[in-house]
PDB file of N, CA and C in Angstrom:
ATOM      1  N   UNK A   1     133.779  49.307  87.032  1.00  0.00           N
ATOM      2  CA  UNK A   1     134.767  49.457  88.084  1.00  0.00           C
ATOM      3  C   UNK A   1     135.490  50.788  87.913  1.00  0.00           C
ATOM      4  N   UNK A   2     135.598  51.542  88.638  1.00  0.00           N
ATOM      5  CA  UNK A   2     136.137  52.922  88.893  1.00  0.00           C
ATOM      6  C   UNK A   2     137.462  53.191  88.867  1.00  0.00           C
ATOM      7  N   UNK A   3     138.208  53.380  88.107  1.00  0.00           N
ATOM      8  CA  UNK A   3     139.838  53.852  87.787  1.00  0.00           C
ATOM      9  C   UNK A   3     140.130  54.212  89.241  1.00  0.00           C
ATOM     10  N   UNK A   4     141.206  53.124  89.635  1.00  0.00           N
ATOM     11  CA  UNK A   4     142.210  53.994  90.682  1.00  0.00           C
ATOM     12  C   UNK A   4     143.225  54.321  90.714  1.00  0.00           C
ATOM     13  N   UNK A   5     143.902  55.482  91.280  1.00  0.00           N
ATOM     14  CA  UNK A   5     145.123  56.291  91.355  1.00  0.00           C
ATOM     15  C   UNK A   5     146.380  55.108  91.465  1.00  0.00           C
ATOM     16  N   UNK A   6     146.082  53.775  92.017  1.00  0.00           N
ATOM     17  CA  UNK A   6     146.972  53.172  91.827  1.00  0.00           C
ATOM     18  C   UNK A   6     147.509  52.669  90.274  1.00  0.00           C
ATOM     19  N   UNK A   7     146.732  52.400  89.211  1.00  0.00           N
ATOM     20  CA  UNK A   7     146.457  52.025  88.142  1.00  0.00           C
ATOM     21  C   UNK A   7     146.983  53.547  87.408  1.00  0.00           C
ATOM     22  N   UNK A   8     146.376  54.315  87.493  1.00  0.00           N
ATOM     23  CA  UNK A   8     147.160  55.617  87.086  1.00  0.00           C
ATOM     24  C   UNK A   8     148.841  55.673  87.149  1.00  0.00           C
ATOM     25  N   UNK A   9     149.415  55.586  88.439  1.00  0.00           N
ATOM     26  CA  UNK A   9     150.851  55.547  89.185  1.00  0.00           C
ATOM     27  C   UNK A   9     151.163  54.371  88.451  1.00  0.00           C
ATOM     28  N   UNK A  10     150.961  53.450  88.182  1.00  0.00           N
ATOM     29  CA  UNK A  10     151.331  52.084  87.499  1.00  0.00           C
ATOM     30  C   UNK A  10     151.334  52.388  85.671  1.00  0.00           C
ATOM     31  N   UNK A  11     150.540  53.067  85.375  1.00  0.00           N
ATOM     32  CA  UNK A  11     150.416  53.327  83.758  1.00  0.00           C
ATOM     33  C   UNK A  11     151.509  54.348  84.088  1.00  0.00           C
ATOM     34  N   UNK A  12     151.508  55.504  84.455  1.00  0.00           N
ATOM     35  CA  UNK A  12     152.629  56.251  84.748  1.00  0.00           C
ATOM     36  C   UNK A  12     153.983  56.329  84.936  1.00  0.00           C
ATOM     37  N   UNK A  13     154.169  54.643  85.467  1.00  0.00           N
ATOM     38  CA  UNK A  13     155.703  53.759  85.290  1.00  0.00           C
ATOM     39  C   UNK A  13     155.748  53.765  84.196  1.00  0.00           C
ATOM     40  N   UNK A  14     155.216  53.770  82.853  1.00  0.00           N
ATOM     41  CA  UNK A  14     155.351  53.324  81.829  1.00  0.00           C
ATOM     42  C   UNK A  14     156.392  54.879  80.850  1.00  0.00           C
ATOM     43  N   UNK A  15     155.905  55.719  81.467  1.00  0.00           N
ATOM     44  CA  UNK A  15     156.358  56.962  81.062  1.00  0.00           C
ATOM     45  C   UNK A  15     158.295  57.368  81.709  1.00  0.00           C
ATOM     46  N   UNK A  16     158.660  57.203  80.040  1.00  0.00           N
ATOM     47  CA  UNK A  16     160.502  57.387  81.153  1.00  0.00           C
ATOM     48  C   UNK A  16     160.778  58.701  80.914  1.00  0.00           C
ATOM     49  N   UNK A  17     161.625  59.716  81.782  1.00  0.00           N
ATOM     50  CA  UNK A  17     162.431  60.831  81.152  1.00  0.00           C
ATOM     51  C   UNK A  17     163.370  60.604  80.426  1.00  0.00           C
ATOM     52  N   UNK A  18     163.577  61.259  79.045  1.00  0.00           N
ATOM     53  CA  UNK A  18     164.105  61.193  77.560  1.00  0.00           C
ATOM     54  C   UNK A  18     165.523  60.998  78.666  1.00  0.00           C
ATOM     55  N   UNK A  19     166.244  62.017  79.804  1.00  0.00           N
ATOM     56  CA  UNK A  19     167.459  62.666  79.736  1.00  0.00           C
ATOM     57  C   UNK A  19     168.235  60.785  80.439  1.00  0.00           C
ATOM     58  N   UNK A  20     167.217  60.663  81.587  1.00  0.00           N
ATOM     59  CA  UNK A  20     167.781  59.780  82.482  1.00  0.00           C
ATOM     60  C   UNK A  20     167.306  58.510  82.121  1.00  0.00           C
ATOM     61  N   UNK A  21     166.209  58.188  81.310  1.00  0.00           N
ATOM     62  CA  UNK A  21     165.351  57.129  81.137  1.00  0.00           C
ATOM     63  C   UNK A  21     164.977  55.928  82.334  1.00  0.00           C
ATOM     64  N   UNK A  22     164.382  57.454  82.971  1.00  0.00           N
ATOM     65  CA  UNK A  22     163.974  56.442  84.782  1.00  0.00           C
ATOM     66  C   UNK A  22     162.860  57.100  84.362  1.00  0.00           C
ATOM     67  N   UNK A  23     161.678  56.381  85.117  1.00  0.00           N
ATOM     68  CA  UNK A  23     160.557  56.673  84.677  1.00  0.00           C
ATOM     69  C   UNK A  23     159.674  57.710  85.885  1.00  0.00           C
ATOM     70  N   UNK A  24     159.082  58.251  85.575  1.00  0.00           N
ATOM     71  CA  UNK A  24     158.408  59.701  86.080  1.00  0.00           C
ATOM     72  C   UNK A  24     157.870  59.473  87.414  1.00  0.00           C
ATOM     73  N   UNK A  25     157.371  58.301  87.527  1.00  0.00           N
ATOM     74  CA  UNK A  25     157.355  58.193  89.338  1.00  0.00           C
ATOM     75  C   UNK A  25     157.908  58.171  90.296  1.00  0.00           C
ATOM     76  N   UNK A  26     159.256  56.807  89.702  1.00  0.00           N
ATOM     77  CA  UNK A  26     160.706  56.894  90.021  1.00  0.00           C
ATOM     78  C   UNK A  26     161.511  58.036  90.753  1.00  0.00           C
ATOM     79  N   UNK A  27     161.417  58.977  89.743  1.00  0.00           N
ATOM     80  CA  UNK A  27     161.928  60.475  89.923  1.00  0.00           C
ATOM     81  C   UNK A  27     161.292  60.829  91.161  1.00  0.00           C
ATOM     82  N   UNK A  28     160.449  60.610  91.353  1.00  0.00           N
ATOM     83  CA  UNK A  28     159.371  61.616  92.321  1.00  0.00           C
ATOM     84  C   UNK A  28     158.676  62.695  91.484  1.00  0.00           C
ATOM     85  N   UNK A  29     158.956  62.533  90.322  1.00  0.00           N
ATOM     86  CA  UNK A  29     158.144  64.044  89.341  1.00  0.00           C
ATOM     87  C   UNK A  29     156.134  64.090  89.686  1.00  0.00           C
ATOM     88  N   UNK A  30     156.085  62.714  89.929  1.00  0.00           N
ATOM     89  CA  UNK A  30     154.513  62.735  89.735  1.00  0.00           C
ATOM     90  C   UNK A  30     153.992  63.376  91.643  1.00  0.00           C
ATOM     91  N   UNK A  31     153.286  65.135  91.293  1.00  0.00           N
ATOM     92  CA  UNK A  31     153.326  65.249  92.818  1.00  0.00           C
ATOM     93  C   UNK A  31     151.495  64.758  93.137  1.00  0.00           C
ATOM     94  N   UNK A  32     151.027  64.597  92.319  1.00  0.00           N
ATOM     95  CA  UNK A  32     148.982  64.366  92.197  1.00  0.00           C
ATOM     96  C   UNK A  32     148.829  64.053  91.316  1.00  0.00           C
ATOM     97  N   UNK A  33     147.536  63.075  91.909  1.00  0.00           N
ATOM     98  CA  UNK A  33     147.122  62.415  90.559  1.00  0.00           C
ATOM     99  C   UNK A  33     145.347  62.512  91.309  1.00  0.00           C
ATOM    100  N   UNK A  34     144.344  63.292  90.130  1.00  0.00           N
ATOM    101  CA  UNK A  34     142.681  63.342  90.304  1.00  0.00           C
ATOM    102  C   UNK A  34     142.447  62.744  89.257  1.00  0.00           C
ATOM    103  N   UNK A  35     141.293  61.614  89.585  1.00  0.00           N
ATOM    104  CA  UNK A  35     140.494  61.273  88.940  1.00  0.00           C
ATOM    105  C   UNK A  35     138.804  61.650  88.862  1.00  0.00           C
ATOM    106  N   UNK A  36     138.121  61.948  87.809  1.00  0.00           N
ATOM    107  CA  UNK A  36     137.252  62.625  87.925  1.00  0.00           C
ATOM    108  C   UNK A  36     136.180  61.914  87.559  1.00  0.00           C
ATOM    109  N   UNK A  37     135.030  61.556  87.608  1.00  0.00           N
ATOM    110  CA  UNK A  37     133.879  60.900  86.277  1.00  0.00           C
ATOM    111  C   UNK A  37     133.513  62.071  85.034  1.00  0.00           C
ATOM    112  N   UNK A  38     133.633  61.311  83.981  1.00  0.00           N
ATOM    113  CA  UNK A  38     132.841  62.736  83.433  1.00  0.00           C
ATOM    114  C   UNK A  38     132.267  62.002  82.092  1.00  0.00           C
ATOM    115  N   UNK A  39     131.615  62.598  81.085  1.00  0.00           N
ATOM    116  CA  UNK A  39     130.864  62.305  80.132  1.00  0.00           C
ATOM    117  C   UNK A  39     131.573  63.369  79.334  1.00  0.00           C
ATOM    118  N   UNK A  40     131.879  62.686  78.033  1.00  0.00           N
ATOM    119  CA  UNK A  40     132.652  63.458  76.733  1.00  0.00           C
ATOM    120  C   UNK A  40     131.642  62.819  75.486  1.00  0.00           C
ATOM    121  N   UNK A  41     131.015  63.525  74.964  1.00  0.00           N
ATOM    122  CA  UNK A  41     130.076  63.263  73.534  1.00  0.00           C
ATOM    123  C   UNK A  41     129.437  61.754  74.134  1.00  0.00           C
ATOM    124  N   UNK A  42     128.571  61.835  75.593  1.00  0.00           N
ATOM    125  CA  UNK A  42     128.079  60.945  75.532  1.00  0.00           C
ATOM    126  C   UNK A  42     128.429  59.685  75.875  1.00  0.00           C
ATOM    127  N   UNK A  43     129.222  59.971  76.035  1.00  0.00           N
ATOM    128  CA  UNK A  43     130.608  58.550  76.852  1.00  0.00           C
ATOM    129  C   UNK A  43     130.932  58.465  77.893  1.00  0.00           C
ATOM    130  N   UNK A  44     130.683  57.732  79.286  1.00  0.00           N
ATOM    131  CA  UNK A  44     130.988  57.991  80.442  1.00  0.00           C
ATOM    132  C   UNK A  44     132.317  57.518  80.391  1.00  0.00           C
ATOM    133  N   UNK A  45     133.129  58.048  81.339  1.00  0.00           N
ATOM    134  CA  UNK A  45     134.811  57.722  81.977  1.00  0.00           C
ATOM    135  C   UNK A  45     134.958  58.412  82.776  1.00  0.00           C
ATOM    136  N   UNK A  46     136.341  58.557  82.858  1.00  0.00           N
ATOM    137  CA  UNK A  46     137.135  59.071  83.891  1.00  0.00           C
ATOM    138  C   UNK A  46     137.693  60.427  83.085  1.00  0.00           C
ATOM    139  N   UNK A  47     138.070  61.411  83.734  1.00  0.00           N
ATOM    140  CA  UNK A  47     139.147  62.701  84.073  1.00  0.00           C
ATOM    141  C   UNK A  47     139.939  62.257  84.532  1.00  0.00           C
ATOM    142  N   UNK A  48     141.458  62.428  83.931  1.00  0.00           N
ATOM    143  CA  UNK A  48     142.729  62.184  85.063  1.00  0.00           C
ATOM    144  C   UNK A  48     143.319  63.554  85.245  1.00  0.00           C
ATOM    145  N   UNK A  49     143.853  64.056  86.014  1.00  0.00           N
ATOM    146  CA  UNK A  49     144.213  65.336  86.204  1.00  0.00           C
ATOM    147  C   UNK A  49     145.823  65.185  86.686  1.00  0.00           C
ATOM    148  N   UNK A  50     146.834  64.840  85.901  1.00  0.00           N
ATOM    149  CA  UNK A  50     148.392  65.055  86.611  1.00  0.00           C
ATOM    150  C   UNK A  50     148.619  66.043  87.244  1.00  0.00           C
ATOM    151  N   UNK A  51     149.234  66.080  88.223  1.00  0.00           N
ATOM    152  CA  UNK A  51     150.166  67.626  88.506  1.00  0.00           C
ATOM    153  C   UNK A  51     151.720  67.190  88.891  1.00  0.00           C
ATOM    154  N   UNK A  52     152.539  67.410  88.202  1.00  0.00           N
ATOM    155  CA  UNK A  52     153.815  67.107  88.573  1.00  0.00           C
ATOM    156  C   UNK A  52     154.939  68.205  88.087  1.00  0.00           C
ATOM    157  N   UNK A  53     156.120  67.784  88.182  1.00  0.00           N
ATOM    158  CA  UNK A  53     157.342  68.802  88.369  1.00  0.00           C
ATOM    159  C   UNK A  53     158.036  68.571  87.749  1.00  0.00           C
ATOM    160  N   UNK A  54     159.147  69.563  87.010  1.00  0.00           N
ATOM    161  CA  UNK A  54     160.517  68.911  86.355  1.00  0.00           C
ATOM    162  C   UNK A  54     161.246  68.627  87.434  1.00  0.00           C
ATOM    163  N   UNK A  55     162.670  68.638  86.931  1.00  0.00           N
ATOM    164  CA  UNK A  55     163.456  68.525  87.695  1.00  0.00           C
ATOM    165  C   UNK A  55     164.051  70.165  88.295  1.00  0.00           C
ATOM    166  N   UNK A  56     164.346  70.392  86.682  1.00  0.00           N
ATOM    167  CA  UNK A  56     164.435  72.231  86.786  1.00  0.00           C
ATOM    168  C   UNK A  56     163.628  72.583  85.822  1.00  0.00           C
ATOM    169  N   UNK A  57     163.733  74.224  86.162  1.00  0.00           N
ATOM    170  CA  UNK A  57     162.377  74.584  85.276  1.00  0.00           C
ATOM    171  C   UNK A  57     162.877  74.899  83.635  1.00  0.00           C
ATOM    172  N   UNK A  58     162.742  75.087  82.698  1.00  0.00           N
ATOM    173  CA  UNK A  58     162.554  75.343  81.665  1.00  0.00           C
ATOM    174  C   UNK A  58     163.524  74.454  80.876  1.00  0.00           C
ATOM    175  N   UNK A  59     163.402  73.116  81.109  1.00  0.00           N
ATOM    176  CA  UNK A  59     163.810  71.592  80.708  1.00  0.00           C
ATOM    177  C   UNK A  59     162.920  71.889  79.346  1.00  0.00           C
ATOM    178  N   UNK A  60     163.357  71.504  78.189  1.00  0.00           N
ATOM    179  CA  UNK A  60     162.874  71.148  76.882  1.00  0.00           C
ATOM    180  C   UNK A  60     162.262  70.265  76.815  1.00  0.00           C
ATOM    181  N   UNK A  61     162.748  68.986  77.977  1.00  0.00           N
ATOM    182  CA  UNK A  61     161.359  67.605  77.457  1.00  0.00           C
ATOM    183  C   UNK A  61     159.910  67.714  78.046  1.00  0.00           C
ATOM    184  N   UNK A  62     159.897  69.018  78.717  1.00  0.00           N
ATOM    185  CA  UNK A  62     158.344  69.037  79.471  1.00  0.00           C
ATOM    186  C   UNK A  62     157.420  68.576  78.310  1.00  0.00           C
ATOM    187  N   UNK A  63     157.440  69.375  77.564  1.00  0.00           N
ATOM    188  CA  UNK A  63     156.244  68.879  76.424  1.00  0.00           C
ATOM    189  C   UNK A  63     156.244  67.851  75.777  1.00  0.00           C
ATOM    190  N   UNK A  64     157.595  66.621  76.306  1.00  0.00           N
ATOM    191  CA  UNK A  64     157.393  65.612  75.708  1.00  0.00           C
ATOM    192  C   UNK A  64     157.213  64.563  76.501  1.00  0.00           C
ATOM    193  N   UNK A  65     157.849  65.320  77.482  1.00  0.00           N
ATOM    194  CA  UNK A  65     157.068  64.054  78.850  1.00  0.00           C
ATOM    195  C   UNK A  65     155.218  64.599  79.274  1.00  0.00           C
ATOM    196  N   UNK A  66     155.277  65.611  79.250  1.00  0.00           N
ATOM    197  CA  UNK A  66     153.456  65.862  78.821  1.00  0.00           C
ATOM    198  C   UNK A  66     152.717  65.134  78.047  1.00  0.00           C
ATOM    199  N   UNK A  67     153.242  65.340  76.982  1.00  0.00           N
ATOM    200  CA  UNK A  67     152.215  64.290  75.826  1.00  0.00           C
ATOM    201  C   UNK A  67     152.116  62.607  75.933  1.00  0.00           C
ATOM    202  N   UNK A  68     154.010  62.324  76.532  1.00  0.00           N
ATOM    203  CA  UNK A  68     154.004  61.114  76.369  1.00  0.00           C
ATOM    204  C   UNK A  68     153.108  60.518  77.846  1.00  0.00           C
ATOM    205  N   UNK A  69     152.885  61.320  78.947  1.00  0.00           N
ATOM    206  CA  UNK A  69     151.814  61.066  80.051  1.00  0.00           C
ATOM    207  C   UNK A  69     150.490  61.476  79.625  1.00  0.00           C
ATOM    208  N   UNK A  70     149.843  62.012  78.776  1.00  0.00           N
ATOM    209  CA  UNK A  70     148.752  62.023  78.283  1.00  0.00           C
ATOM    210  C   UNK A  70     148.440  61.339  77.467  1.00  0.00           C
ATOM    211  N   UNK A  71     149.523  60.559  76.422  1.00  0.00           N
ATOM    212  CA  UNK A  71     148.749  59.479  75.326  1.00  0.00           C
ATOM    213  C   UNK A  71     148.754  58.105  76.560  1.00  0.00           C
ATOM    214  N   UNK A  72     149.664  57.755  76.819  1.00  0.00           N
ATOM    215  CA  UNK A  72     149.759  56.818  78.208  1.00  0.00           C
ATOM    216  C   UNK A  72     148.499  56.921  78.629  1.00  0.00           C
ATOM    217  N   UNK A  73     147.697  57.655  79.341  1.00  0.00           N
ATOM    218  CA  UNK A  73     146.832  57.434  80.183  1.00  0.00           C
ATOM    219  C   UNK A  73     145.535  57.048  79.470  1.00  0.00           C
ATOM    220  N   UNK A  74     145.652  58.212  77.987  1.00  0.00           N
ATOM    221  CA  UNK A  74     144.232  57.891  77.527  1.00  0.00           C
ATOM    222  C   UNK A  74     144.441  56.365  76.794  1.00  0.00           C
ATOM    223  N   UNK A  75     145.435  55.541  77.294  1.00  0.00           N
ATOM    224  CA  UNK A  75     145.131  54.299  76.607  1.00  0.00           C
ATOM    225  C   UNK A  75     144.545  53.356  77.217  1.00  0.00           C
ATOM    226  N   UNK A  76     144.533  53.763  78.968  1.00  0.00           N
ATOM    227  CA  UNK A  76     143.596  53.406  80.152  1.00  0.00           C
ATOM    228  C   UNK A  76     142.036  53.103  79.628  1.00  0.00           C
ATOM    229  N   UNK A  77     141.154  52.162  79.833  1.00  0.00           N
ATOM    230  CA  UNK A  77     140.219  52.268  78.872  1.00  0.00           C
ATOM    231  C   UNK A  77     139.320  53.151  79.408  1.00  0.00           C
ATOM    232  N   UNK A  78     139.132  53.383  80.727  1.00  0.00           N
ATOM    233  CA  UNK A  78     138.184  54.119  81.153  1.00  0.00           C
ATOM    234  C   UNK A  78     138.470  56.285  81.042  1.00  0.00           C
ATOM    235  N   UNK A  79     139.604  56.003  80.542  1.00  0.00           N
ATOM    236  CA  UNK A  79     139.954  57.332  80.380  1.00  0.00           C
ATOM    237  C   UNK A  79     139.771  58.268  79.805  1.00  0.00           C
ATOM    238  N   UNK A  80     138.575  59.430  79.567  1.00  0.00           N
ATOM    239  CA  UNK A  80     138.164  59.855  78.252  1.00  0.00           C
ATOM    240  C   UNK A  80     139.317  61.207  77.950  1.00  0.00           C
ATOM    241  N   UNK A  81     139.842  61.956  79.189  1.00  0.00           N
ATOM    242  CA  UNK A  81     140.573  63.263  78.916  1.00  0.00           C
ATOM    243  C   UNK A  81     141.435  63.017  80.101  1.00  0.00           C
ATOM    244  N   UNK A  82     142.582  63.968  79.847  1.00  0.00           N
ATOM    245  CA  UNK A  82     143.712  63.628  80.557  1.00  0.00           C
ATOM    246  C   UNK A  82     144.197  64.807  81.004  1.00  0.00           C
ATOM    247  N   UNK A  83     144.382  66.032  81.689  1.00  0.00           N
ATOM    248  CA  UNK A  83     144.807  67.300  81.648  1.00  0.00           C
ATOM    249  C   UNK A  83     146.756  67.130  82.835  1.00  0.00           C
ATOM    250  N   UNK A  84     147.669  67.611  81.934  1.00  0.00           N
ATOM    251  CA  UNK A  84     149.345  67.310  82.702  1.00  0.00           C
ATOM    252  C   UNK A  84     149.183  69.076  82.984  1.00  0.00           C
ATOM    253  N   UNK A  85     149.617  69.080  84.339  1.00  0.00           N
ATOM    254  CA  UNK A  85     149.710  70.101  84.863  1.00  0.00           C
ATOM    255  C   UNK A  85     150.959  70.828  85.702  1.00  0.00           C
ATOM    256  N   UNK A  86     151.898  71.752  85.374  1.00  0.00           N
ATOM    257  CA  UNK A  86     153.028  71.644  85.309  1.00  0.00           C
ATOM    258  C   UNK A  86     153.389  72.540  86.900  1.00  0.00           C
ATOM    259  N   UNK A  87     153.602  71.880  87.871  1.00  0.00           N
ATOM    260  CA  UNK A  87     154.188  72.792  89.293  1.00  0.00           C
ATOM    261  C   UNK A  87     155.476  72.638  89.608  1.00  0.00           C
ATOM    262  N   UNK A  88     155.595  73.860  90.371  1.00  0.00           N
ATOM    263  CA  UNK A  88     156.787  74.011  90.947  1.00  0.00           C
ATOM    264  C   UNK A  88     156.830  74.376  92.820  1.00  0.00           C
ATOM    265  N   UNK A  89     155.905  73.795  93.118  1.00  0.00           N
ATOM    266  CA  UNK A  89     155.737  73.989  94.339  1.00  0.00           C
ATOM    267  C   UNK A  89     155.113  72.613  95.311  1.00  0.00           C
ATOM    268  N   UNK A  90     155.893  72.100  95.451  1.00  0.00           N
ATOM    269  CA  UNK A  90     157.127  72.069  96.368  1.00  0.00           C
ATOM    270  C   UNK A  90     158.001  71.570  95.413  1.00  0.00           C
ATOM    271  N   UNK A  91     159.350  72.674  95.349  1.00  0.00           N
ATOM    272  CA  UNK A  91     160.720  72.295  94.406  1.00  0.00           C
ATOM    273  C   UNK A  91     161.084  70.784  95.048  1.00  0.00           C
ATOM    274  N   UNK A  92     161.401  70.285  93.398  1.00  0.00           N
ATOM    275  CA  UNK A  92     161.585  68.485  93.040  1.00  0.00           C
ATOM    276  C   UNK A  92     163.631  68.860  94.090  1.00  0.00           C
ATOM    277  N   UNK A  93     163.386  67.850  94.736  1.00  0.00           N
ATOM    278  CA  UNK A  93     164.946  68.055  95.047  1.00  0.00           C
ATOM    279  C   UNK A  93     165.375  65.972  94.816  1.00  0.00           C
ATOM    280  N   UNK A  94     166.408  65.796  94.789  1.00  0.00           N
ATOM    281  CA  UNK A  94     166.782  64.465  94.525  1.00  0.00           C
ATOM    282  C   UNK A  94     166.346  63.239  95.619  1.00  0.00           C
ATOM    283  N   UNK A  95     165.928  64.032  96.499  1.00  0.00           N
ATOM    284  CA  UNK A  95     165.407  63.137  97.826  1.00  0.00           C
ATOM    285  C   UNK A  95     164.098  62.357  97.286  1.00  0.00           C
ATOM    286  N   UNK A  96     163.574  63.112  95.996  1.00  0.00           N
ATOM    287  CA  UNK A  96     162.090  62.238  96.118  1.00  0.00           C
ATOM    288  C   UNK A  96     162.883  61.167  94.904  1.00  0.00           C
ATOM    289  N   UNK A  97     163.747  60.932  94.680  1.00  0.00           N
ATOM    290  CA  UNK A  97     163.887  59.740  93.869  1.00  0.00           C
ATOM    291  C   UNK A  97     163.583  58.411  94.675  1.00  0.00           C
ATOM    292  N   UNK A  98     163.457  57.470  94.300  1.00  0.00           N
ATOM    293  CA  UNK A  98     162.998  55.941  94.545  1.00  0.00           C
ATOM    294  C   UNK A  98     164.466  55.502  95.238  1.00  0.00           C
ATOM    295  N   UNK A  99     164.483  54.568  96.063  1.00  0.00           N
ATOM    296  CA  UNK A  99     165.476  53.747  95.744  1.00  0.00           C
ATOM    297  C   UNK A  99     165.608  52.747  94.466  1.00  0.00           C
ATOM    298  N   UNK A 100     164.640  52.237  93.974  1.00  0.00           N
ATOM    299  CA  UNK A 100     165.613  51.463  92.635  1.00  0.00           C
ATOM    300  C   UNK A 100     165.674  52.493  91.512  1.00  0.00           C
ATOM    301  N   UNK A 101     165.516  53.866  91.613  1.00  0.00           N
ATOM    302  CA  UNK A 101     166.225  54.886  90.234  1.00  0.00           C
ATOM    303  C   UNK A 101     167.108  55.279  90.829  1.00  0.00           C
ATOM    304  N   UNK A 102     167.383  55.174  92.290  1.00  0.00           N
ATOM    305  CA  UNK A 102     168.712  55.419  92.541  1.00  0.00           C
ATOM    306  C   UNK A 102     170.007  54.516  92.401  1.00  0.00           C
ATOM    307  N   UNK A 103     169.740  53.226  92.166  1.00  0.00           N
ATOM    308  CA  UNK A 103     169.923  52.283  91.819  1.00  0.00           C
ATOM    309  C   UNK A 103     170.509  52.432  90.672  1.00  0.00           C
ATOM    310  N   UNK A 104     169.650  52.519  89.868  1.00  0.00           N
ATOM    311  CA  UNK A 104     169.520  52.251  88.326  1.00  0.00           C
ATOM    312  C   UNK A 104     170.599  53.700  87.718  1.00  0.00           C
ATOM    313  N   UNK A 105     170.632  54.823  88.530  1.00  0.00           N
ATOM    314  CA  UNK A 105     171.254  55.850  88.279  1.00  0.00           C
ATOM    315  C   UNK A 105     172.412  55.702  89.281  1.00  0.00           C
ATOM    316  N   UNK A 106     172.704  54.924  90.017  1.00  0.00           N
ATOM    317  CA  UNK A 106     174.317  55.209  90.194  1.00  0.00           C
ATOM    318  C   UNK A 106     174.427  55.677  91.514  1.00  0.00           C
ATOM    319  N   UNK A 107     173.772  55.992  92.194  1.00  0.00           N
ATOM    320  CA  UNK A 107     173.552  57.009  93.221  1.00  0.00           C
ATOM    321  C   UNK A 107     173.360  56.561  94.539  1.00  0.00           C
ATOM    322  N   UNK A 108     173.939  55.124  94.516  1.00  0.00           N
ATOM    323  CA  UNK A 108     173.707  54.399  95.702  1.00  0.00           C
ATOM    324  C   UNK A 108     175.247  53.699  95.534  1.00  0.00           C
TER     325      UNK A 108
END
């Protein structure tokens, strides 16, 4: 059965930001999500390819919300490689938050 982007976005709930501890979808940070087939030493799976946003740019937890969305995914079983890809186009503004992180943050 073929990994879908929904299952991705759902493992991806699992991932919170250190600052706000709302989790990366929530935010609106996650702007794409590719899934790819591919073969690694002989192993068929999947490619996941993130592309998402900070909030602002040169935030210190990028590399820890990176890793912590790349060990996350490769725990997906079909997942062999994971590549987090860092944009700024289209700037994250507070509108893409969720209603329940707005919730959860006060903001309602």
């Amino acid at each position: 059965m073929a990994l879908s982007s929904e299952e991705v976005f759902s493992a991806l709930s699992d991932c919170l930001d250190p600052d706000t501890r709302v989790n990366v979808v929530d935010l609106g940070l996650i702007y794409n999500v590719t899934i790819q087939p591919t073969t690694i030493a002989g192993k068929k799976g999947d490619a996941v390819e993130v592309e998402m946003t900070l909030t602002m740019p040169d935030r210190p937890v990028s590399s820890i919300l990176s890793s912590s969305i790349r060990q996350r995914l490769l725990e997906l079983p079909s997942v062999l490689d994971v590549a987090v890809k860092i944009v700024w186009s289209p700037p994250w503004t507070p509108d893409r938050i969720s209603p329940d992180a707005r919730k959860q943050l006060g903001m309602d």
